[in-house]
PDB file of N, CA and C in Angstrom:
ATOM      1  N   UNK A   1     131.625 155.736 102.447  1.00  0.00           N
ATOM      2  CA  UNK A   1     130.497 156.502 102.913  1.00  0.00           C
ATOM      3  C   UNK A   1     130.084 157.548 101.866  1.00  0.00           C
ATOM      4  N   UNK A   2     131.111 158.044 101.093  1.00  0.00           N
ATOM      5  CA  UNK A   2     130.575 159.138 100.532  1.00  0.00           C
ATOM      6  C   UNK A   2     130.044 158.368  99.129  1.00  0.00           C
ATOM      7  N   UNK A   3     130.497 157.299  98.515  1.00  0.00           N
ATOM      8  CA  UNK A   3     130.147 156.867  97.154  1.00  0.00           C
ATOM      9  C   UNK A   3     128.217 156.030  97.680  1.00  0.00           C
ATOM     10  N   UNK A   4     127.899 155.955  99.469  1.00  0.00           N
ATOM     11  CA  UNK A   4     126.780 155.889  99.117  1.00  0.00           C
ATOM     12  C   UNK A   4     125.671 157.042  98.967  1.00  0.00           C
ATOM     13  N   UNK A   5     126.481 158.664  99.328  1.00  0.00           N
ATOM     14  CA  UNK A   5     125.727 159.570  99.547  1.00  0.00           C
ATOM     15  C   UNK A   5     125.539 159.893  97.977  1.00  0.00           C
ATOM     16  N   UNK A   6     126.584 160.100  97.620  1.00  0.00           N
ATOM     17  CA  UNK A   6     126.529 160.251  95.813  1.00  0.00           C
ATOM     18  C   UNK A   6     125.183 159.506  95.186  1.00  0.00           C
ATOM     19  N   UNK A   7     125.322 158.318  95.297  1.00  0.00           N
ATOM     20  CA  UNK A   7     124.139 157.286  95.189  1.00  0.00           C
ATOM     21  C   UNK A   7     122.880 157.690  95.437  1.00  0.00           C
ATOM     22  N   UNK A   8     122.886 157.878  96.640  1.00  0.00           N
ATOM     23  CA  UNK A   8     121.597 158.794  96.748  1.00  0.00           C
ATOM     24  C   UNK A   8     121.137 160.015  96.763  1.00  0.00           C
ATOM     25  N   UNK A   9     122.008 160.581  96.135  1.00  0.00           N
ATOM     26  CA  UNK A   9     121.576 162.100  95.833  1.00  0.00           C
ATOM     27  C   UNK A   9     121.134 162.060  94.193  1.00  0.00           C
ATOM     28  N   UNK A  10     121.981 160.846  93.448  1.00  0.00           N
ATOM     29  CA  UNK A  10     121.330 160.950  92.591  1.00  0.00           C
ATOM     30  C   UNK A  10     119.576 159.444  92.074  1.00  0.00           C
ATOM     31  N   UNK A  11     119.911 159.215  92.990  1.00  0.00           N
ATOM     32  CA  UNK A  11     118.429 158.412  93.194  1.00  0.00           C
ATOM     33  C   UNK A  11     117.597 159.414  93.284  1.00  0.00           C
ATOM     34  N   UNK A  12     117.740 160.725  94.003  1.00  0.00           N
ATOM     35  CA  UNK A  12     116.780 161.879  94.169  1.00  0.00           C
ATOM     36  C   UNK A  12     116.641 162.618  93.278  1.00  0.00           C
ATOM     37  N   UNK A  13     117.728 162.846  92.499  1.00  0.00           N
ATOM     38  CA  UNK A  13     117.660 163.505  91.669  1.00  0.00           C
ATOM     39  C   UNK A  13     116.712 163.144  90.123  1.00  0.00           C
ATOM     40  N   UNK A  14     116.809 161.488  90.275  1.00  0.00           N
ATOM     41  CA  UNK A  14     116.286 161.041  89.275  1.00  0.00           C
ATOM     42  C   UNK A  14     114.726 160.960  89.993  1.00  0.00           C
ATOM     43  N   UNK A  15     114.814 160.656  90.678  1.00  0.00           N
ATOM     44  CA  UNK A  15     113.311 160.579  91.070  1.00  0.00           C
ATOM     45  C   UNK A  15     112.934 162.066  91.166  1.00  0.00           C
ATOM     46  N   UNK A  16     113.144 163.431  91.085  1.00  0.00           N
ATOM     47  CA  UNK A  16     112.752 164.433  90.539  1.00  0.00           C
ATOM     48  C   UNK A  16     112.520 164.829  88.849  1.00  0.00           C
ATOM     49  N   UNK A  17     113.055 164.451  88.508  1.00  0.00           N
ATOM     50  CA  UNK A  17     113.195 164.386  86.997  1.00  0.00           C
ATOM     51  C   UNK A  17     111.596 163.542  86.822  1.00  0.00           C
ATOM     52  N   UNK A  18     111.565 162.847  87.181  1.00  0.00           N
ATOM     53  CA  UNK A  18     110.175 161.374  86.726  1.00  0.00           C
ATOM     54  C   UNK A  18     109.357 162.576  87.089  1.00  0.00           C
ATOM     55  N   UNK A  19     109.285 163.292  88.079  1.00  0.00           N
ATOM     56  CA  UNK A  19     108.134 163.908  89.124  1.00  0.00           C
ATOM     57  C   UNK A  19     108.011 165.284  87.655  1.00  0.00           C
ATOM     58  N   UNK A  20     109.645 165.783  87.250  1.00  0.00           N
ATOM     59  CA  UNK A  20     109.119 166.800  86.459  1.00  0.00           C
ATOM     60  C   UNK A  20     108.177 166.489  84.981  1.00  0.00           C
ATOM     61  N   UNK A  21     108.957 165.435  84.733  1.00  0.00           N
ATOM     62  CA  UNK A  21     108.059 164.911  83.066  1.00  0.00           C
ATOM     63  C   UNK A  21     106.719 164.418  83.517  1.00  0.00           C
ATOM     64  N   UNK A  22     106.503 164.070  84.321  1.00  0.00           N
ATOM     65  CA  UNK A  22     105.026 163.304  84.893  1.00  0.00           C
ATOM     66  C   UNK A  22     104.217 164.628  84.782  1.00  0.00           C
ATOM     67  N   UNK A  23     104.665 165.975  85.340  1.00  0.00           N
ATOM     68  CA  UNK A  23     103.584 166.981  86.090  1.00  0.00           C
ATOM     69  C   UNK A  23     103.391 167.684  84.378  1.00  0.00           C
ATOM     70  N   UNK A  24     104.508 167.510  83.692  1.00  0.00           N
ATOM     71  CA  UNK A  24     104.405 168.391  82.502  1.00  0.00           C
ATOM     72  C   UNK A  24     103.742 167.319  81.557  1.00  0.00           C
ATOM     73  N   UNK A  25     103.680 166.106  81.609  1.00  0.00           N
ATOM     74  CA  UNK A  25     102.226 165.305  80.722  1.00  0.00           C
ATOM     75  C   UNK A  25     101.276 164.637  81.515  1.00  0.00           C
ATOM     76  N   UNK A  26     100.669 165.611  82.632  1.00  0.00           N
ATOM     77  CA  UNK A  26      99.480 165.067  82.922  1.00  0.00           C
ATOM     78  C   UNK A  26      98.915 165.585  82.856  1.00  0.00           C
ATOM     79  N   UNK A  27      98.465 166.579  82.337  1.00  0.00           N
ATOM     80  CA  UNK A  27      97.427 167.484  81.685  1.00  0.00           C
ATOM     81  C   UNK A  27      97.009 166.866  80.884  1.00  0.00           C
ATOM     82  N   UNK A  28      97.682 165.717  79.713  1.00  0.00           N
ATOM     83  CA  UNK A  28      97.333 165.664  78.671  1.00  0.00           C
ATOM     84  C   UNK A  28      96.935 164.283  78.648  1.00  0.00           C
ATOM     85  N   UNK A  29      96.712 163.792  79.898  1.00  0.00           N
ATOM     86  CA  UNK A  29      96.153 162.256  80.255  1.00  0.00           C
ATOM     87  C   UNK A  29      94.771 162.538  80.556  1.00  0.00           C
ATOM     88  N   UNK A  30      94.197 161.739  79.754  1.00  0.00           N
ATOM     89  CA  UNK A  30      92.828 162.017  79.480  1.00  0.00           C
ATOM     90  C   UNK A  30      92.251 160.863  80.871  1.00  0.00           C
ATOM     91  N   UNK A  31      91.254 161.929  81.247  1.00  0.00           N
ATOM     92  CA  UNK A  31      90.678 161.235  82.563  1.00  0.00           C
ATOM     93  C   UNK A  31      90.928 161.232  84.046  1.00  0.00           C
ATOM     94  N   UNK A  32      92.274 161.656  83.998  1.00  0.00           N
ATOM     95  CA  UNK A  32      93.263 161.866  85.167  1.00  0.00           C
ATOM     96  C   UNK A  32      92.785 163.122  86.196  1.00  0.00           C
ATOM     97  N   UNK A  33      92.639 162.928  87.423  1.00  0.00           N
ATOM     98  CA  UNK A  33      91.831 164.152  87.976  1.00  0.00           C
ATOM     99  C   UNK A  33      90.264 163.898  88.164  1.00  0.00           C
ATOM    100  N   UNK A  34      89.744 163.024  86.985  1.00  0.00           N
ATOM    101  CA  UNK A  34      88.386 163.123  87.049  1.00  0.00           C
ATOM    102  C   UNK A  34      87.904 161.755  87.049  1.00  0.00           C
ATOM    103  N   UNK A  35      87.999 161.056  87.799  1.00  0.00           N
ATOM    104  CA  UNK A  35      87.880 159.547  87.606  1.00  0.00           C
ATOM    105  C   UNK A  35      85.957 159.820  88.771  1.00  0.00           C
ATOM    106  N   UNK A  36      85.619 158.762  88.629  1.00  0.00           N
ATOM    107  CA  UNK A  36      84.212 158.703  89.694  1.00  0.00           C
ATOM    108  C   UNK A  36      84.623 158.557  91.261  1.00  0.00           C
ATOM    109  N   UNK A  37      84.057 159.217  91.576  1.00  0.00           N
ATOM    110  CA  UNK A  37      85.036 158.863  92.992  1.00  0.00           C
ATOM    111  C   UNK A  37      85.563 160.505  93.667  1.00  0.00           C
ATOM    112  N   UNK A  38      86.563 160.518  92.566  1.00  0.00           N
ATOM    113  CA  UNK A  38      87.268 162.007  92.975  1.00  0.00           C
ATOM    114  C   UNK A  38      85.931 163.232  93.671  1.00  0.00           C
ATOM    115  N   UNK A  39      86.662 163.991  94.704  1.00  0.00           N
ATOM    116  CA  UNK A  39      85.487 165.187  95.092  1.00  0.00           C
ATOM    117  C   UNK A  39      85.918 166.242  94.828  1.00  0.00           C
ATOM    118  N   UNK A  40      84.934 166.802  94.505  1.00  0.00           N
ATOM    119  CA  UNK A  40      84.987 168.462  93.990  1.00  0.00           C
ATOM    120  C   UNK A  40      83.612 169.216  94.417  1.00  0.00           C
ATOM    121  N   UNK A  41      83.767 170.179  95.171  1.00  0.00           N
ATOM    122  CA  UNK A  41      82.585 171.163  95.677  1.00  0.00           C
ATOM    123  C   UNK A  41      83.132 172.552  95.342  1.00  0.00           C
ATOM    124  N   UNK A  42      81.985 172.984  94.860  1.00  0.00           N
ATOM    125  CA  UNK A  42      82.212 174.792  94.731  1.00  0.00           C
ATOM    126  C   UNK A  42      81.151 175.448  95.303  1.00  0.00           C
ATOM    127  N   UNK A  43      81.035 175.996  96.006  1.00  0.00           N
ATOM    128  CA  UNK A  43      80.344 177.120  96.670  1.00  0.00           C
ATOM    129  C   UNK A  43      80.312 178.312  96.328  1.00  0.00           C
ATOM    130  N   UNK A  44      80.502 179.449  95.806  1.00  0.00           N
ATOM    131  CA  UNK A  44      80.322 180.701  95.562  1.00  0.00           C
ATOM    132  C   UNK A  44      82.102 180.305  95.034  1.00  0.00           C
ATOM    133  N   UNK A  45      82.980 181.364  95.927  1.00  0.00           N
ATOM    134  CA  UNK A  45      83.931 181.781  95.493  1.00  0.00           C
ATOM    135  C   UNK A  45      85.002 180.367  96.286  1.00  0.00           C
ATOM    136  N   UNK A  46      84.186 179.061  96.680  1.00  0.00           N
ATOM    137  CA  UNK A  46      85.133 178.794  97.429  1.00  0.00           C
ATOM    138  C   UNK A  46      85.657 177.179  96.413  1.00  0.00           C
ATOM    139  N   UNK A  47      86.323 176.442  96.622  1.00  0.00           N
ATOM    140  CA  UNK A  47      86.646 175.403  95.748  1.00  0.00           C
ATOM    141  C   UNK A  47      87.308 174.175  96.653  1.00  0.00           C
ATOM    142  N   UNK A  48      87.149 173.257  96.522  1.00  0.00           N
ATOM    143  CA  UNK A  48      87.655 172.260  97.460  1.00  0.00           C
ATOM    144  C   UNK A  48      87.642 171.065  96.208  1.00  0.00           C
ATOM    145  N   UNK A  49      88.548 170.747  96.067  1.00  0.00           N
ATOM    146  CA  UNK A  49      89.117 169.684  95.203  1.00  0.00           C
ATOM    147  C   UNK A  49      89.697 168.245  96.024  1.00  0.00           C
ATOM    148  N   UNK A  50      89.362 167.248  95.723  1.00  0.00           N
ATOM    149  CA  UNK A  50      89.948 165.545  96.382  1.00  0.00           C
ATOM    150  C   UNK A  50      89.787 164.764  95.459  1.00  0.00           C
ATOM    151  N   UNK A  51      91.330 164.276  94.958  1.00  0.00           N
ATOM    152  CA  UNK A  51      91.075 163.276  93.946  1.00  0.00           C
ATOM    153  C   UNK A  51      91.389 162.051  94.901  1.00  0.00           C
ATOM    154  N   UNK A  52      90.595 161.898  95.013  1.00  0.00           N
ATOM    155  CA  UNK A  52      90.487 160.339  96.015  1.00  0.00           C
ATOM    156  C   UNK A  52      90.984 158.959  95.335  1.00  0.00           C
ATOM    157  N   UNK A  53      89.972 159.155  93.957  1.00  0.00           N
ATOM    158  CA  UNK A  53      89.971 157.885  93.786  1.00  0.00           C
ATOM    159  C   UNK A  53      91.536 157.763  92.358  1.00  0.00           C
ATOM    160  N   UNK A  54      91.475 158.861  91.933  1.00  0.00           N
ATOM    161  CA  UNK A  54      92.949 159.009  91.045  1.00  0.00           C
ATOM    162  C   UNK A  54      94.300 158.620  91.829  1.00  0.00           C
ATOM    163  N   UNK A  55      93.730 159.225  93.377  1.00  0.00           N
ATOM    164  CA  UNK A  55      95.443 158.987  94.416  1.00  0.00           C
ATOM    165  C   UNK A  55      94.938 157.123  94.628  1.00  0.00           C
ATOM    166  N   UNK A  56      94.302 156.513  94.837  1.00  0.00           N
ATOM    167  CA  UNK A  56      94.144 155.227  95.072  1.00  0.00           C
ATOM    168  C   UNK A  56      94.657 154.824  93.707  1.00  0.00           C
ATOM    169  N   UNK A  57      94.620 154.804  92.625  1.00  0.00           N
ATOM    170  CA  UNK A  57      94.972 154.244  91.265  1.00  0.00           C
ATOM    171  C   UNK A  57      96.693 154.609  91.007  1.00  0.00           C
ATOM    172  N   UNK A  58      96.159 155.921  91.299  1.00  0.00           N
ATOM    173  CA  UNK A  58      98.501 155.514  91.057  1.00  0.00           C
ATOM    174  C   UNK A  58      98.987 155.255  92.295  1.00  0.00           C
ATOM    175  N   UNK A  59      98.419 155.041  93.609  1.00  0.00           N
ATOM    176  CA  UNK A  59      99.406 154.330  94.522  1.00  0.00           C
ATOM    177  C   UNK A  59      98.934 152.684  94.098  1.00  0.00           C
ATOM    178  N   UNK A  60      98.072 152.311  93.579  1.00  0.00           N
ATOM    179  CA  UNK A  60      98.156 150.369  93.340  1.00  0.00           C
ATOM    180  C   UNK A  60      99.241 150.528  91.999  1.00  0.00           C
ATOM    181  N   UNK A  61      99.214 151.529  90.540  1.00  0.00           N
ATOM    182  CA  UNK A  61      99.786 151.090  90.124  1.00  0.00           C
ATOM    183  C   UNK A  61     101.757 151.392  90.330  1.00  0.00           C
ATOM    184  N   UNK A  62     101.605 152.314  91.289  1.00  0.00           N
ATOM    185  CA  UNK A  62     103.215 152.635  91.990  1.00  0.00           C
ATOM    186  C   UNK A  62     103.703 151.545  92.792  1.00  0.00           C
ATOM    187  N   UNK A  63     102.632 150.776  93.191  1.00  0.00           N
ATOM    188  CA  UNK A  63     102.835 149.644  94.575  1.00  0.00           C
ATOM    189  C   UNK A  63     103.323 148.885  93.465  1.00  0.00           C
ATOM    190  N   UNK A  64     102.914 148.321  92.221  1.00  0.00           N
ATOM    191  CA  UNK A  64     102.752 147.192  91.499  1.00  0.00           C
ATOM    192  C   UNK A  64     104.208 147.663  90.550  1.00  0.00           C
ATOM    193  N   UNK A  65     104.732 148.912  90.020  1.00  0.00           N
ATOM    194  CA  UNK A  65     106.192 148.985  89.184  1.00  0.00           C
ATOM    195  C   UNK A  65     106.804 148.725  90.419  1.00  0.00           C
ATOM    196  N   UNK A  66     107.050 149.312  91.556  1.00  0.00           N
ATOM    197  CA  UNK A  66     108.163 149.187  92.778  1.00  0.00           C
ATOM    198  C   UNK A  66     108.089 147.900  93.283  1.00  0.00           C
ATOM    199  N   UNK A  67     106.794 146.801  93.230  1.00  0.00           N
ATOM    200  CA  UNK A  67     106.983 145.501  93.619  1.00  0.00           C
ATOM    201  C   UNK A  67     107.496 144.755  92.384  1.00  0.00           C
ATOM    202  N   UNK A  68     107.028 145.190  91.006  1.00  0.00           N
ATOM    203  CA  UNK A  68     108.002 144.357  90.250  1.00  0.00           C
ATOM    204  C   UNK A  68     109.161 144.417  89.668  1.00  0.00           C
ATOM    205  N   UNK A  69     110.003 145.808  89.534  1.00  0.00           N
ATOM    206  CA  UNK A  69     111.175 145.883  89.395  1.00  0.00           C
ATOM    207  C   UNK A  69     111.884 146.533  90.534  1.00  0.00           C
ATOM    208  N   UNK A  70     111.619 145.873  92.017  1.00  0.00           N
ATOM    209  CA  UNK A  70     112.576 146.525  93.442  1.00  0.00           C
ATOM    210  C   UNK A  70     113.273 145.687  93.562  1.00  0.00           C
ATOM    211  N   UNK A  71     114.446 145.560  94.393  1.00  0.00           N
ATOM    212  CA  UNK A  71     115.482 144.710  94.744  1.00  0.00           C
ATOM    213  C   UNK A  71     115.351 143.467  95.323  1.00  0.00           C
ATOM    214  N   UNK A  72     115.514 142.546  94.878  1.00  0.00           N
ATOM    215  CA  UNK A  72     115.053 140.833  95.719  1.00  0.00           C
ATOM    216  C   UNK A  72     115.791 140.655  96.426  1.00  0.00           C
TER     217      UNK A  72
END
């Protein structure tokens, strides 16, 4: 029991790590945030941001690494 908790603490752990290098080079991905699609309204002081169509593109291409290298 405990060698599967180990297991998955560090499955989490690694899957934090991906989450930290991802957030620290996506600034520098050109296009990301601003695809056609995405919404953005500003009103005076107010701001409302929806990347719609950026969250649709990395969940097909997240669907498509986790369907081709997940467990058979």
């Amino acid at each position: 029991m405990m060698n599967e908790f180990a297991k998955t603490l560090i499955f989490f752990g690694l899957i934090l790590i991906a989450m930290g290098v991802f957030a620290s080079f996506s600034p520098k991905i050109p296009m990301l945030g601003k695809l056609p699609g995405d919404v953005f309204i500003r009103k005076g002081t107010f701001m409302f941001y929806l990347p719609l169509t950026t969250c649709i593109l990395l969940s097909l291409i997240l669907t498509l690494v986790f369907t081709l290298f997940g467990k058979k």
